[in-house]
PDB file of N, CA and C in Angstrom:
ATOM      1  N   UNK A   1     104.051 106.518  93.185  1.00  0.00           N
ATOM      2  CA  UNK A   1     103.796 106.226  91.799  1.00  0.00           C
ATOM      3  C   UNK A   1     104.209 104.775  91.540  1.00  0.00           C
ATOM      4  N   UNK A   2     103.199 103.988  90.757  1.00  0.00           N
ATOM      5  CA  UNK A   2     103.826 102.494  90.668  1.00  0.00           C
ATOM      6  C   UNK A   2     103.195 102.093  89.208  1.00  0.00           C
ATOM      7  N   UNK A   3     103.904 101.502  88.408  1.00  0.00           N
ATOM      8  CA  UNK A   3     103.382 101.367  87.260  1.00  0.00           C
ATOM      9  C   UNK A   3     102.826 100.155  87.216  1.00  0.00           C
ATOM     10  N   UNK A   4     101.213 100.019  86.672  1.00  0.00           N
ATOM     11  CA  UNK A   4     100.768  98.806  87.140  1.00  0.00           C
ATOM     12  C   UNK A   4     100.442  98.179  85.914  1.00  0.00           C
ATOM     13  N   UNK A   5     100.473  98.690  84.518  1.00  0.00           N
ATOM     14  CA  UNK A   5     100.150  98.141  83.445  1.00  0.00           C
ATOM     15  C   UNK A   5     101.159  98.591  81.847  1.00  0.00           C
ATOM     16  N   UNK A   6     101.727  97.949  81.052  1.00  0.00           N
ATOM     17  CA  UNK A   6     102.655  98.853  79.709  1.00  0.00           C
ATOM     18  C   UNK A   6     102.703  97.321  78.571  1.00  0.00           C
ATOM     19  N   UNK A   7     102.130  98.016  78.242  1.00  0.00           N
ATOM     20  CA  UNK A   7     102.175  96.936  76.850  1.00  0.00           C
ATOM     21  C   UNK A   7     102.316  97.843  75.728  1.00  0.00           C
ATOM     22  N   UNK A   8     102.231  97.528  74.582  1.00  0.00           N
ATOM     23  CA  UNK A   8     102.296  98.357  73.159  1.00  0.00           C
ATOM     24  C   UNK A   8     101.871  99.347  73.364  1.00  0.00           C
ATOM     25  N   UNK A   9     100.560  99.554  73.713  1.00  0.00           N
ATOM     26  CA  UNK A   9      99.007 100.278  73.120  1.00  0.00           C
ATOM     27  C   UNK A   9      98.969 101.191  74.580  1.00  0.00           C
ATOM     28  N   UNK A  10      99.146 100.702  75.615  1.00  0.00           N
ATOM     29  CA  UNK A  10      98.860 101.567  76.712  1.00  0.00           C
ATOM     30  C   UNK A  10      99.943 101.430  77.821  1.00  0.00           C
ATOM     31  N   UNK A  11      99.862 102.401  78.532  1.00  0.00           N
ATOM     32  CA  UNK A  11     100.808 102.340  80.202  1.00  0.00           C
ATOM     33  C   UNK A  11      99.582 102.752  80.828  1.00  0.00           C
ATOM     34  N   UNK A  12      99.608 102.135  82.343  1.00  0.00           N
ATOM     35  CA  UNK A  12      99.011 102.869  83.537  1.00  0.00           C
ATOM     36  C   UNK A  12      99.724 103.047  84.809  1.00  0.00           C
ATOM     37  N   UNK A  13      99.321 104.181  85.116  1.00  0.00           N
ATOM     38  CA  UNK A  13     100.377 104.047  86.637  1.00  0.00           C
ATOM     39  C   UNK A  13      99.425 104.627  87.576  1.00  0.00           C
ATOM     40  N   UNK A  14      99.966 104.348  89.173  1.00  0.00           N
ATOM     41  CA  UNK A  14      98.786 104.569  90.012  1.00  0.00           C
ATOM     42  C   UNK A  14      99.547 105.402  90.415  1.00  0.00           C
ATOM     43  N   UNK A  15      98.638 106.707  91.172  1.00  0.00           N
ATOM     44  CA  UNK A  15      99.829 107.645  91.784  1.00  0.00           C
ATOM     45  C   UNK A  15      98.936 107.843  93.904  1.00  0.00           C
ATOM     46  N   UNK A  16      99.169 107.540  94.428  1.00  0.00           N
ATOM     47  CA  UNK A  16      98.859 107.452  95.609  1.00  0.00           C
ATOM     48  C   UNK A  16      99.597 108.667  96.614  1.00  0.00           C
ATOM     49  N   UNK A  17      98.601 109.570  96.964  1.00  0.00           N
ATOM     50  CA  UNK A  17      98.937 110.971  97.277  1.00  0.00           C
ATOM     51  C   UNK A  17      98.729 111.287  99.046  1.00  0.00           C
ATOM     52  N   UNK A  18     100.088 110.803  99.617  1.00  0.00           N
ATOM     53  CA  UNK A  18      99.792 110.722 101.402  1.00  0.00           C
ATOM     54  C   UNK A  18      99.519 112.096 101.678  1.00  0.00           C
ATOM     55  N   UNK A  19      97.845 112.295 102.127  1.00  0.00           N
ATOM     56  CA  UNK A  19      97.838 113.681 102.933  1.00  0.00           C
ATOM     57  C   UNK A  19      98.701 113.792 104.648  1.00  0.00           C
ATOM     58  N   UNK A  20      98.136 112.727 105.450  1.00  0.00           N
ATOM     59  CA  UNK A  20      98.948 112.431 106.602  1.00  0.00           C
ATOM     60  C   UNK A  20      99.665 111.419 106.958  1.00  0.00           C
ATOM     61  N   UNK A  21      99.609 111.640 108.375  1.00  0.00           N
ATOM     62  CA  UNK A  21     100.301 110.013 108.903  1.00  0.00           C
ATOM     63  C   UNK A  21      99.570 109.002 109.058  1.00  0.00           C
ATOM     64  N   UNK A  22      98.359 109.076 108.774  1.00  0.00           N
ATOM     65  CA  UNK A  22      97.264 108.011 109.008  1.00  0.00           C
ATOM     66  C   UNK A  22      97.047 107.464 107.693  1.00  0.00           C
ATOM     67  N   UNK A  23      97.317 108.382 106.256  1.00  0.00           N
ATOM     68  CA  UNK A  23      97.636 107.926 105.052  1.00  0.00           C
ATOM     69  C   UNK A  23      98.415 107.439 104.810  1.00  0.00           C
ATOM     70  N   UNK A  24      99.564 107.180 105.432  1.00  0.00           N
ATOM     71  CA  UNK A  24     100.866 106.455 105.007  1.00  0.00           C
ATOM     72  C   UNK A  24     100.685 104.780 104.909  1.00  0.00           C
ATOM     73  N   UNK A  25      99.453 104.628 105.771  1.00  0.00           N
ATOM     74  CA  UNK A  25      99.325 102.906 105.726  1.00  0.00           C
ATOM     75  C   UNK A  25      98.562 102.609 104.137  1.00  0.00           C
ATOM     76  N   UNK A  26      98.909 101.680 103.353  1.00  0.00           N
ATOM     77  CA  UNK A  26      98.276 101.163 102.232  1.00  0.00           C
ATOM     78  C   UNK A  26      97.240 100.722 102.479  1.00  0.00           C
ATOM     79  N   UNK A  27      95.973 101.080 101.602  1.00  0.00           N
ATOM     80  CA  UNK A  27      94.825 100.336 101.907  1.00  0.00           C
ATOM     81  C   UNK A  27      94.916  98.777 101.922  1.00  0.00           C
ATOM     82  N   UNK A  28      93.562  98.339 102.526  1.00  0.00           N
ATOM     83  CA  UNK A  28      93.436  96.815 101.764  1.00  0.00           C
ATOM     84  C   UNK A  28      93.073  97.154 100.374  1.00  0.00           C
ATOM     85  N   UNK A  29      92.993  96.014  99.655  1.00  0.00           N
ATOM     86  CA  UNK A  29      92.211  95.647  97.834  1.00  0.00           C
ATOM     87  C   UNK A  29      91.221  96.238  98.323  1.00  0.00           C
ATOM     88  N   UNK A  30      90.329  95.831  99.209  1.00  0.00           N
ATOM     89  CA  UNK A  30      88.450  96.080  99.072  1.00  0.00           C
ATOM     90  C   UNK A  30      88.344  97.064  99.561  1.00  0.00           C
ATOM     91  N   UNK A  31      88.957  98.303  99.966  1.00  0.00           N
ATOM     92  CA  UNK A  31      89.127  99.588 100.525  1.00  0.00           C
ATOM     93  C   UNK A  31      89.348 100.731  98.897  1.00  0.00           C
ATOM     94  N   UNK A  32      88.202 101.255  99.189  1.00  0.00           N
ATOM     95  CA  UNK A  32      88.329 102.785  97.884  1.00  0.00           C
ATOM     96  C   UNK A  32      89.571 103.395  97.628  1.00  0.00           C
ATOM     97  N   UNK A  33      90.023 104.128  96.740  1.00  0.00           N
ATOM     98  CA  UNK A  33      91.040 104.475  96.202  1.00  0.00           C
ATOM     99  C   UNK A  33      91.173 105.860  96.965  1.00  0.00           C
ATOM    100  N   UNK A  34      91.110 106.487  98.147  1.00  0.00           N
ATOM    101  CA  UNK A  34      90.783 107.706  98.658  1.00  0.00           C
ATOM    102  C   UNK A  34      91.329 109.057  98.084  1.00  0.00           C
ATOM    103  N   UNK A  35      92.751 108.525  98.075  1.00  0.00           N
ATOM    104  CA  UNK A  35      93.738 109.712  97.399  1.00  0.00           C
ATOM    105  C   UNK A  35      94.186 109.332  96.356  1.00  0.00           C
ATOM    106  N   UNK A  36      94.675 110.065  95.273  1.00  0.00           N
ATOM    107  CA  UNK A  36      95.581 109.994  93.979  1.00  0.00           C
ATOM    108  C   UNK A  36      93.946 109.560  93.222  1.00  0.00           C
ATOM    109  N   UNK A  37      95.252 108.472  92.100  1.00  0.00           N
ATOM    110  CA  UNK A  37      94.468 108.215  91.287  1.00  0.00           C
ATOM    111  C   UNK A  37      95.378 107.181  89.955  1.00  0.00           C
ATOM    112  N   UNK A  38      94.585 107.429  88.908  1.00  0.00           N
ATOM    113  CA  UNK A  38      95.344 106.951  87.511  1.00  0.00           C
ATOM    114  C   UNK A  38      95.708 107.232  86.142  1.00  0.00           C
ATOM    115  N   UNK A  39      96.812 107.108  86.115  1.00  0.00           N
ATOM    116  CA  UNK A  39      97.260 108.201  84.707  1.00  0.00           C
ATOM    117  C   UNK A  39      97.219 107.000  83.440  1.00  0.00           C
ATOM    118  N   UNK A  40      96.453 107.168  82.047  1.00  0.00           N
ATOM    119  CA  UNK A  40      96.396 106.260  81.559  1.00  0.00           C
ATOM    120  C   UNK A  40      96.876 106.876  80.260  1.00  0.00           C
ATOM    121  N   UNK A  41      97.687 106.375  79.549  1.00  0.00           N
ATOM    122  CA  UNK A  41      98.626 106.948  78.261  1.00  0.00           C
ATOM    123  C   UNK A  41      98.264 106.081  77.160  1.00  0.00           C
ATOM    124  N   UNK A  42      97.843 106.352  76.227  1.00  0.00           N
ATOM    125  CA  UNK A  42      97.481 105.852  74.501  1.00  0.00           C
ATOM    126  C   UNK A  42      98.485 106.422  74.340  1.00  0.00           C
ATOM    127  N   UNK A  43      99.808 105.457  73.505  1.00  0.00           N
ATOM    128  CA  UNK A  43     100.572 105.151  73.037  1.00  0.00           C
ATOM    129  C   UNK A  43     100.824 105.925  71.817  1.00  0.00           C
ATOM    130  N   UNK A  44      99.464 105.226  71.324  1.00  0.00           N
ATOM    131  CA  UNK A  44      99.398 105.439  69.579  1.00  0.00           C
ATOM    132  C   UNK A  44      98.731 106.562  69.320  1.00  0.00           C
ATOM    133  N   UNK A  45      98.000 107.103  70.394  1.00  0.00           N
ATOM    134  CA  UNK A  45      96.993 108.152  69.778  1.00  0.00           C
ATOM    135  C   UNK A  45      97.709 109.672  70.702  1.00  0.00           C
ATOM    136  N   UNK A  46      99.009 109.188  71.204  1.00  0.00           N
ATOM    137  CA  UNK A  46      99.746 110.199  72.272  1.00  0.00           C
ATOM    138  C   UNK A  46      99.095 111.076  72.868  1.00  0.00           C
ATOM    139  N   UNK A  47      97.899 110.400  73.515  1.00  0.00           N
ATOM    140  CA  UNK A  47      97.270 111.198  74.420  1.00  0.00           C
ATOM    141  C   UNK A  47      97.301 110.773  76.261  1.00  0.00           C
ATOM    142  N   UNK A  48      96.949 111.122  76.936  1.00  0.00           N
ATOM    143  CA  UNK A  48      96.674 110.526  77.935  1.00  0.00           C
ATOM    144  C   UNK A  48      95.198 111.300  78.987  1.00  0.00           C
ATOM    145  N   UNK A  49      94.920 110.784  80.034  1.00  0.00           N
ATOM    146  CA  UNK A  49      93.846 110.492  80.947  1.00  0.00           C
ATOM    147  C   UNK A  49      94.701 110.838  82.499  1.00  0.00           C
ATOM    148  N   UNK A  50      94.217 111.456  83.320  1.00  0.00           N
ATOM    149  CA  UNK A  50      94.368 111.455  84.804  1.00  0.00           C
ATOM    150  C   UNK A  50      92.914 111.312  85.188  1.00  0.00           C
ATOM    151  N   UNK A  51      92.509 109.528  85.958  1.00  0.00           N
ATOM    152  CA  UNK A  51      91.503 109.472  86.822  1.00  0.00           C
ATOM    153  C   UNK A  51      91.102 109.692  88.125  1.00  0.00           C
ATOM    154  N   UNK A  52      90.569 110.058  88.787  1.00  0.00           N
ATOM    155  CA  UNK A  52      90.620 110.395  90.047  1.00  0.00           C
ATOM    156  C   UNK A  52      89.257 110.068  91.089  1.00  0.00           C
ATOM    157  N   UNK A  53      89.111 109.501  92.039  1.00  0.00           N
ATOM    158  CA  UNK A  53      87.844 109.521  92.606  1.00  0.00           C
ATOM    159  C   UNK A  53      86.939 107.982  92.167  1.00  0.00           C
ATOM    160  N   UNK A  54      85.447 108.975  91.872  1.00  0.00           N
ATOM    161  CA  UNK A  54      84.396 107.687  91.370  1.00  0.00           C
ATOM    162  C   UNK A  54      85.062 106.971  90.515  1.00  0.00           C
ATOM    163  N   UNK A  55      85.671 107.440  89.203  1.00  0.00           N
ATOM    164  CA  UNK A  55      86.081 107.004  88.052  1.00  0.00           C
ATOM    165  C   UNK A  55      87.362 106.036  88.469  1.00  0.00           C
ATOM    166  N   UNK A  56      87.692 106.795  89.200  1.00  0.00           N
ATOM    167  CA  UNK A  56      89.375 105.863  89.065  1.00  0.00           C
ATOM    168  C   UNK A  56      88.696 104.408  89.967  1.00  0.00           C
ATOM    169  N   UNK A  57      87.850 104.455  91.799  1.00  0.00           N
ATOM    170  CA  UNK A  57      87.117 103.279  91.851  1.00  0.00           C
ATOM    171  C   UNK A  57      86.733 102.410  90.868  1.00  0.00           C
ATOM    172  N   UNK A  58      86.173 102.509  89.737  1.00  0.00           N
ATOM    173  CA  UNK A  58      85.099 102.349  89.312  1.00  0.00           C
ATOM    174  C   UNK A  58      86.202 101.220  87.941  1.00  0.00           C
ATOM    175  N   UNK A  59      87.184 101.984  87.730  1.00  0.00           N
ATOM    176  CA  UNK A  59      88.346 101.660  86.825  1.00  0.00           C
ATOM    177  C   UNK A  59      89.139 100.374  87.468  1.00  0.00           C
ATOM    178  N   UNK A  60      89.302 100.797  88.893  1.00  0.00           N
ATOM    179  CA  UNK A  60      90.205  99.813  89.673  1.00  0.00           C
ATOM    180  C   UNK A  60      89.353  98.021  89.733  1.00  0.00           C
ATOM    181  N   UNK A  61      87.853  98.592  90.303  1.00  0.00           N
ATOM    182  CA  UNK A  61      87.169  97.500  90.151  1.00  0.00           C
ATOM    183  C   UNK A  61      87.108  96.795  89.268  1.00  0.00           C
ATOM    184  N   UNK A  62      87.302  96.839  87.846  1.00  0.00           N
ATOM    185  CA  UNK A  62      86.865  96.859  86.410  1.00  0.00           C
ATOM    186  C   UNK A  62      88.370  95.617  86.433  1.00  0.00           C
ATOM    187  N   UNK A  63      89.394  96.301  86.178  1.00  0.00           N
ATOM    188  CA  UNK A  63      90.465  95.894  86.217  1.00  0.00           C
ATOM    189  C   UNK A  63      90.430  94.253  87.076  1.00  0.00           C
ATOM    190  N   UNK A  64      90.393  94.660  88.409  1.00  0.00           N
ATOM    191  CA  UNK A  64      90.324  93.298  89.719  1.00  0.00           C
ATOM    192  C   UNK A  64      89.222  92.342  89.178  1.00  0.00           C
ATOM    193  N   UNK A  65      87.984  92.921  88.396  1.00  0.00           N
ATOM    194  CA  UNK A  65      87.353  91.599  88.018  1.00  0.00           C
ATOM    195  C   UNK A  65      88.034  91.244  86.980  1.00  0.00           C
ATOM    196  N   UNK A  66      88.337  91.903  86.364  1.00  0.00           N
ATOM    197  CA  UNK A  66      89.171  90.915  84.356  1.00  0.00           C
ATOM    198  C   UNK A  66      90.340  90.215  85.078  1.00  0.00           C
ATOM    199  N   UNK A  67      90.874  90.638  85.893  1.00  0.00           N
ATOM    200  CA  UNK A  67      92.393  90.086  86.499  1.00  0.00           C
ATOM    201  C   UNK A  67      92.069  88.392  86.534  1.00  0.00           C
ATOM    202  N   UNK A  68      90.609  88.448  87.287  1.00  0.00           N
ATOM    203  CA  UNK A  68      90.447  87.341  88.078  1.00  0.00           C
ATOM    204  C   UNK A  68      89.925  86.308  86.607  1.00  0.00           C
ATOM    205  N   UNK A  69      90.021  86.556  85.580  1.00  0.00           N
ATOM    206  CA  UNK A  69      89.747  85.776  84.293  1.00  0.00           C
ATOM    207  C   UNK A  69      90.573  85.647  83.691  1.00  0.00           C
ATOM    208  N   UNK A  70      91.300  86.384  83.900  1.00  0.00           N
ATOM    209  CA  UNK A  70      93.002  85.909  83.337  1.00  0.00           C
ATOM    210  C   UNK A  70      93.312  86.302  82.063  1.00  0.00           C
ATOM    211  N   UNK A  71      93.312  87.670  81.730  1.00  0.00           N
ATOM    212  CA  UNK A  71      92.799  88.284  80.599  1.00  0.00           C
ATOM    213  C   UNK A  71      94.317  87.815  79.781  1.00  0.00           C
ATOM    214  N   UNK A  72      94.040  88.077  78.175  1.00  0.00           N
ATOM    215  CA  UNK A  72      94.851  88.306  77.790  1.00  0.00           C
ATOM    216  C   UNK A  72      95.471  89.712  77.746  1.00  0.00           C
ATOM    217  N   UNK A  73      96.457  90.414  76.466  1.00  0.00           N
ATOM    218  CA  UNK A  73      96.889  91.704  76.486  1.00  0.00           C
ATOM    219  C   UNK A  73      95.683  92.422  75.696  1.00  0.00           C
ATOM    220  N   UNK A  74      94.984  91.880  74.834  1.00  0.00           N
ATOM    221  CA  UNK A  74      94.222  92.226  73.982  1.00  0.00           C
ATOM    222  C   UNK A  74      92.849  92.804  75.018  1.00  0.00           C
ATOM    223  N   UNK A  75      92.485  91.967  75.532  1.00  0.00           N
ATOM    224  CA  UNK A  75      91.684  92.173  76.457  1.00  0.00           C
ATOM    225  C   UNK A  75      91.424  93.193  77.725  1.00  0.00           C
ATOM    226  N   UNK A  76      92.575  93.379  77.938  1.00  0.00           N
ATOM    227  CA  UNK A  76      92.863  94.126  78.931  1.00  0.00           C
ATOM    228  C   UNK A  76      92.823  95.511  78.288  1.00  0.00           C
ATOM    229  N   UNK A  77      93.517  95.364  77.078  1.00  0.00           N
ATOM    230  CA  UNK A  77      93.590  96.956  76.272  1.00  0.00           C
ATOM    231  C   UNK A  77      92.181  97.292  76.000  1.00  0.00           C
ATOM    232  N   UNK A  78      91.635  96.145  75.391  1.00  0.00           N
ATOM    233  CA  UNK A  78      90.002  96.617  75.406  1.00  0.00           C
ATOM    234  C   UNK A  78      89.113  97.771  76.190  1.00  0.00           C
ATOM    235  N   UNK A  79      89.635  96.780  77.707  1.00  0.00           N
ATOM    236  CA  UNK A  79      88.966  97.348  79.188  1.00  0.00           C
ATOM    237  C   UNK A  79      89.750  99.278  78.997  1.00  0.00           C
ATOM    238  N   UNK A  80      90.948  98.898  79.177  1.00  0.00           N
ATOM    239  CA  UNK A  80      91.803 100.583  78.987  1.00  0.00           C
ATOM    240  C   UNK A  80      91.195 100.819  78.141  1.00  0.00           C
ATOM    241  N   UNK A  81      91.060 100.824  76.961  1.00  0.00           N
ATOM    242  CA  UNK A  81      90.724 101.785  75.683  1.00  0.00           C
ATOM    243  C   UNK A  81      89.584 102.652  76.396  1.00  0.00           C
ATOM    244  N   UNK A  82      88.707 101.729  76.933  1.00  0.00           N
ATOM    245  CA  UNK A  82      87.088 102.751  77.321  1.00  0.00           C
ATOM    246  C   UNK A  82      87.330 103.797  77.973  1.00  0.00           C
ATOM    247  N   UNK A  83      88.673 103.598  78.770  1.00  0.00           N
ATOM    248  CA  UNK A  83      88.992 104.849  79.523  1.00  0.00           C
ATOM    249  C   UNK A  83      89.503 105.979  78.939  1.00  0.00           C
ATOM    250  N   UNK A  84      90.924 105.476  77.888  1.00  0.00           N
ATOM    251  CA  UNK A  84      91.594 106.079  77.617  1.00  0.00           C
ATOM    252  C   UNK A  84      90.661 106.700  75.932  1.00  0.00           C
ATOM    253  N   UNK A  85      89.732 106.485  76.091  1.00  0.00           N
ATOM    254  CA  UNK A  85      89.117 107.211  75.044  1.00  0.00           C
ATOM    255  C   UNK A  85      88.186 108.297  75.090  1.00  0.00           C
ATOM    256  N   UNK A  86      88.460 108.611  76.786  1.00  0.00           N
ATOM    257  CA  UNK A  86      87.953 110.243  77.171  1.00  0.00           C
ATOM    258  C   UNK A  86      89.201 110.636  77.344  1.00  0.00           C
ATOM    259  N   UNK A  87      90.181 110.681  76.646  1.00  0.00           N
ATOM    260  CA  UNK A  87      91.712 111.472  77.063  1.00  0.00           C
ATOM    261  C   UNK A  87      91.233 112.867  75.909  1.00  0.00           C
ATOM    262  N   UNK A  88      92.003 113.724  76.332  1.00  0.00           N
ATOM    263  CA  UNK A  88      91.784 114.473  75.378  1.00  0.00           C
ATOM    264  C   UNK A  88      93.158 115.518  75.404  1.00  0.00           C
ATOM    265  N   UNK A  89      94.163 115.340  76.499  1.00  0.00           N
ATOM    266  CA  UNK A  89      95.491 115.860  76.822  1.00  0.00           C
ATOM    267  C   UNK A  89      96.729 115.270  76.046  1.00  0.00           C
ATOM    268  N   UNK A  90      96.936 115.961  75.064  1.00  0.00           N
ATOM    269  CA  UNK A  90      97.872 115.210  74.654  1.00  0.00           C
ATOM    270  C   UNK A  90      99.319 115.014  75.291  1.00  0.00           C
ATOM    271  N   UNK A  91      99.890 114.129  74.969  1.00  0.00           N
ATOM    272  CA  UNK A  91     101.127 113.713  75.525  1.00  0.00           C
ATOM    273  C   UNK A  91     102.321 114.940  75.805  1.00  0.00           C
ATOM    274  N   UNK A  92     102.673 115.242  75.939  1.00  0.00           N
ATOM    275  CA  UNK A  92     103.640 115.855  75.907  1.00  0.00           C
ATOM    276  C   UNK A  92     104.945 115.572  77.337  1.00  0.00           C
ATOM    277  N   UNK A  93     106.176 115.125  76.713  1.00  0.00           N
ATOM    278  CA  UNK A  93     107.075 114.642  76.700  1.00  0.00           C
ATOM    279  C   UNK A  93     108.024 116.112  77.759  1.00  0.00           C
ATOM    280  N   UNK A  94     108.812 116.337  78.486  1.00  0.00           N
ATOM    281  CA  UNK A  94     109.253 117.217  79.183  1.00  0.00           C
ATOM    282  C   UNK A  94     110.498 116.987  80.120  1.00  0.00           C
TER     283      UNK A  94
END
């Protein structure tokens, strides 16, 4: 688990799930997200998102291109919001 994003409005964390010993090595960047995935938390709307698979690829890519523009916080929440606006689990605290 590594938290890769927390500002006001959102957290994200990646959760990377070793099936074996051949999983234990970290991918490269340009290598698919195979296992785990991403948990994405609205703050304000106390909901959250678990991505997994196409989506979470598809999320990671999204992310690595805005990175490379040098987003602001605003911006970046933008990109999250699209995600975190299929959440439909609410938060709950435990």
């Amino acid at each position: 688990m590594q938290m890769l994003y927390n500002s006001d409005s959102f957290a994200v964390v990646q959760f990377d799930v070793p099936g074996t010993t051949e999983d234990m090595v970290a991918p490269a960047p340009h290598e698919p997200l195979t296992r785990g995935g991403y948990e994405i938390v609205d703050k304000f709307a106390r909901k959250e998102i678990f991505i997994q698979g196409a989506l979470a690829e598809t999320f990671k890519q999204g992310v690595q291109a805005l990175i490379e523009t040098d987003p602001s916080e605003e911006e970046m929440d933008a990109y999250i919001e699209r995600y975190a606006a299929m959440s439909q689990q609410p938060l709950v605290l435990h």
